[in-house]
N, C-alpha and C. Protein backbone atom coordinates (compact mmCIF):
# COMPACT_ATOMS: atom_id res chain seq x y z
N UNK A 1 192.27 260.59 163.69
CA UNK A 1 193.00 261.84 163.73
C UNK A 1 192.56 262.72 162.56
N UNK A 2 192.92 264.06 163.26
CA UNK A 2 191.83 265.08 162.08
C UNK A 2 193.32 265.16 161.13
N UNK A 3 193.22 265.70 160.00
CA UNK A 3 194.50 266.27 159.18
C UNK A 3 193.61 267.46 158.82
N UNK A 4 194.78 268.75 158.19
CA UNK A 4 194.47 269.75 157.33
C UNK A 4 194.65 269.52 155.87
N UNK A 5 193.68 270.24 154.94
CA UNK A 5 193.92 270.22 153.73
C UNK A 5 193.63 271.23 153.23
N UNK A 6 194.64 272.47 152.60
CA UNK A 6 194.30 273.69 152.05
C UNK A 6 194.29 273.37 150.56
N UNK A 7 193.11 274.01 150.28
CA UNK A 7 193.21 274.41 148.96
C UNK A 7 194.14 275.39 148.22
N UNK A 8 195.01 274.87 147.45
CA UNK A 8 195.33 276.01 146.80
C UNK A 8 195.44 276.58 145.92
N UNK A 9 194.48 276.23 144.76
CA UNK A 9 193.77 277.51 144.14
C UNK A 9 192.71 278.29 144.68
N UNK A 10 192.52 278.32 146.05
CA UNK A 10 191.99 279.05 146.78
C UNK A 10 192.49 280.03 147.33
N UNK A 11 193.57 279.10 148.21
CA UNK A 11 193.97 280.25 148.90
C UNK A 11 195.38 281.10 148.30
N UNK A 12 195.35 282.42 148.66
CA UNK A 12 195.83 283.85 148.43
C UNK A 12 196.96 284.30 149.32
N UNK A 13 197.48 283.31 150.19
CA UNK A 13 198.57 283.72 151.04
C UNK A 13 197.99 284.46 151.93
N UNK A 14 197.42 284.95 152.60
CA UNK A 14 196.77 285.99 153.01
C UNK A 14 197.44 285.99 154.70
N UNK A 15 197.55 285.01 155.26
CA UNK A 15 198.30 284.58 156.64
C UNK A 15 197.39 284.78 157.68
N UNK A 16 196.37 285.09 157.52
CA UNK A 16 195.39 285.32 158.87
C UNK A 16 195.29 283.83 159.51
N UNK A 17 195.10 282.34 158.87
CA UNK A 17 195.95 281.47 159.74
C UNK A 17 196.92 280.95 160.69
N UNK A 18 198.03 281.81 160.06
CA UNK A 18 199.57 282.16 160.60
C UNK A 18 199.65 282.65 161.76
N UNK A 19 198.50 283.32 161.60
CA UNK A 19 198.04 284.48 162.98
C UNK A 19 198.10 283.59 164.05
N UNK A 20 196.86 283.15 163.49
CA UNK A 20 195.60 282.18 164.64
C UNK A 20 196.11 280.64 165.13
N UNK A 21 197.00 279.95 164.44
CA UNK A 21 197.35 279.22 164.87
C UNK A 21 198.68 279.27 164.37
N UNK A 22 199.83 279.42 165.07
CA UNK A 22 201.57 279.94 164.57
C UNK A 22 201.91 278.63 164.52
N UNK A 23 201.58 277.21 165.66
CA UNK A 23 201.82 276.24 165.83
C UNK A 23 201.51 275.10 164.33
N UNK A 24 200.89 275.93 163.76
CA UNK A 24 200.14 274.61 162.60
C UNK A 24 200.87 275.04 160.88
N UNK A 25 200.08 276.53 161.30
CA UNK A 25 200.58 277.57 160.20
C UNK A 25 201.70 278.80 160.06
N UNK A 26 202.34 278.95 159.06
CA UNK A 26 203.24 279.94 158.86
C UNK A 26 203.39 280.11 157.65
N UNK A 27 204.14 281.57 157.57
CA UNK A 27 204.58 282.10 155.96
C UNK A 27 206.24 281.98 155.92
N UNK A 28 206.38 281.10 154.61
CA UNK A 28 207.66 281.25 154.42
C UNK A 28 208.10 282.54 154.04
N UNK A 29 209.58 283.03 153.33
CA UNK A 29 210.11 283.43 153.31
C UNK A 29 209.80 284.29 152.10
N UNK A 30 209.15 283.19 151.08
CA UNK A 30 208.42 283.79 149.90
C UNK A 30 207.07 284.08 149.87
N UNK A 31 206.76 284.40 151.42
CA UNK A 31 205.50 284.91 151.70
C UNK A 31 204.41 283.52 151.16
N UNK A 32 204.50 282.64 151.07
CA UNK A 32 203.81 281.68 150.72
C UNK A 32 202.94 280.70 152.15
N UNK A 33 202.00 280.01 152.20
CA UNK A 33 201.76 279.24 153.39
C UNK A 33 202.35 278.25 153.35
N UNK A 34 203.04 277.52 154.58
CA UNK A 34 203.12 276.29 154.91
C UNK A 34 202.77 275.99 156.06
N UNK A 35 202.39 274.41 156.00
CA UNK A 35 201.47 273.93 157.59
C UNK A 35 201.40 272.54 157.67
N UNK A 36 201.49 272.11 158.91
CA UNK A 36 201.64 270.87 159.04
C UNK A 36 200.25 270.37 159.03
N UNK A 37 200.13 268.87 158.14
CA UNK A 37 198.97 268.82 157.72
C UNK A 37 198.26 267.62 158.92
N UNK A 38 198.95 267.30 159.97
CA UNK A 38 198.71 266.85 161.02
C UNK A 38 199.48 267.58 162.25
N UNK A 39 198.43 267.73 163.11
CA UNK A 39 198.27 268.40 164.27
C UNK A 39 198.02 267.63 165.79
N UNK A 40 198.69 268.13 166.63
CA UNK A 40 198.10 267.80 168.28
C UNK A 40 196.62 268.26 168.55
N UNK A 41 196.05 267.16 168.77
CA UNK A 41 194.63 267.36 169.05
C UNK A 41 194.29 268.73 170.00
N UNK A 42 195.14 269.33 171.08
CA UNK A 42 194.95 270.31 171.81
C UNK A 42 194.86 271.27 171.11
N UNK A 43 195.41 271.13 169.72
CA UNK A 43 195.16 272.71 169.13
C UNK A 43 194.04 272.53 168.21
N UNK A 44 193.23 271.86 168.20
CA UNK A 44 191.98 271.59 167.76
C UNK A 44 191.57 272.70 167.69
N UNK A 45 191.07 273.87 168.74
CA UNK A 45 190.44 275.25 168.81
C UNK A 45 190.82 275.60 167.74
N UNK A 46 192.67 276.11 167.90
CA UNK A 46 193.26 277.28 167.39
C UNK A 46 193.18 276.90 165.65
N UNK A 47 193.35 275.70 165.34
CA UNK A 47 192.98 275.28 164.26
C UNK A 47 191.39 275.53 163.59
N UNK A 48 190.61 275.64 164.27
CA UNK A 48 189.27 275.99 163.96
C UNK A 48 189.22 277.24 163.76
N UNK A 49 189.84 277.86 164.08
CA UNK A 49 189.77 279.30 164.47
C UNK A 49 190.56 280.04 162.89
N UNK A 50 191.39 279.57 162.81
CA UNK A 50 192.47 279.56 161.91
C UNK A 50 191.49 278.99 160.41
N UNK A 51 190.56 278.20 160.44
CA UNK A 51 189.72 277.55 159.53
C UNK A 51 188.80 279.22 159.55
N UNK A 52 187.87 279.19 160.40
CA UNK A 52 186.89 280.79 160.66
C UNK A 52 187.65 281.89 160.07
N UNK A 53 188.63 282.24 159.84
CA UNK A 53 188.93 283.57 160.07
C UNK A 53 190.03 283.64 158.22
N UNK A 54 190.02 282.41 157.64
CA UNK A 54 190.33 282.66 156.12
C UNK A 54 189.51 283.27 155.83
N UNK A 55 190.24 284.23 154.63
CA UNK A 55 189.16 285.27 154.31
C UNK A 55 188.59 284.21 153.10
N UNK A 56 189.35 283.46 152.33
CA UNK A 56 188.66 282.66 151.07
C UNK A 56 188.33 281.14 151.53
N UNK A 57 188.25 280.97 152.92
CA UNK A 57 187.47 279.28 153.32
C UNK A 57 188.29 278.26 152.62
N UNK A 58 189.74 278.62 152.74
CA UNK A 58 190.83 277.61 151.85
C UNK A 58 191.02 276.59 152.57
N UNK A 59 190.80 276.55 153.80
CA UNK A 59 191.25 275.72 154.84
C UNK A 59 190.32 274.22 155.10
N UNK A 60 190.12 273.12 155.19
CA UNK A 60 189.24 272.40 155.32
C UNK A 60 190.10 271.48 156.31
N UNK A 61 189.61 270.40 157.21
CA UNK A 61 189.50 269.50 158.28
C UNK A 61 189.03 268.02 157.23
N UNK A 62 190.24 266.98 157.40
CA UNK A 62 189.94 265.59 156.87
C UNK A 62 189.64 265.10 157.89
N UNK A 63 188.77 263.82 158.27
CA UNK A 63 188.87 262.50 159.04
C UNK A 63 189.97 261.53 159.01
């Protein structure tokens, strides 16, 4: 199973994740990210996609 692992002294809040995959990623309340760091394999795409489209490449895929 894949997991997520954001960096975060990388990443900037920025939410273009949040976007791309709502199911994985979201902004709390204090505008901050949170995300579940295991996922349903079906959202494999939207998760990739969500990886593509950080503007600072905070996002990385474990084994």
């Amino acid at each position: 199973m894949k997991t997520i692992d954001v960096d975060r002294t990388l990443c900037d809040n920025h939410g273009q994740c949040a976007i791309a995959a709502p199911d994985v990623f979201r902004m709390n309340a204090d505008g901050e990210l949170e995300y579940e760091a295991t996922f349903d394999d079906a959202l494999l795409d939207v998760v990739e996609e969500a990886i593509d489209v950080c503007p600072v490449q905070a996002i990385f895929l474990k084994d």
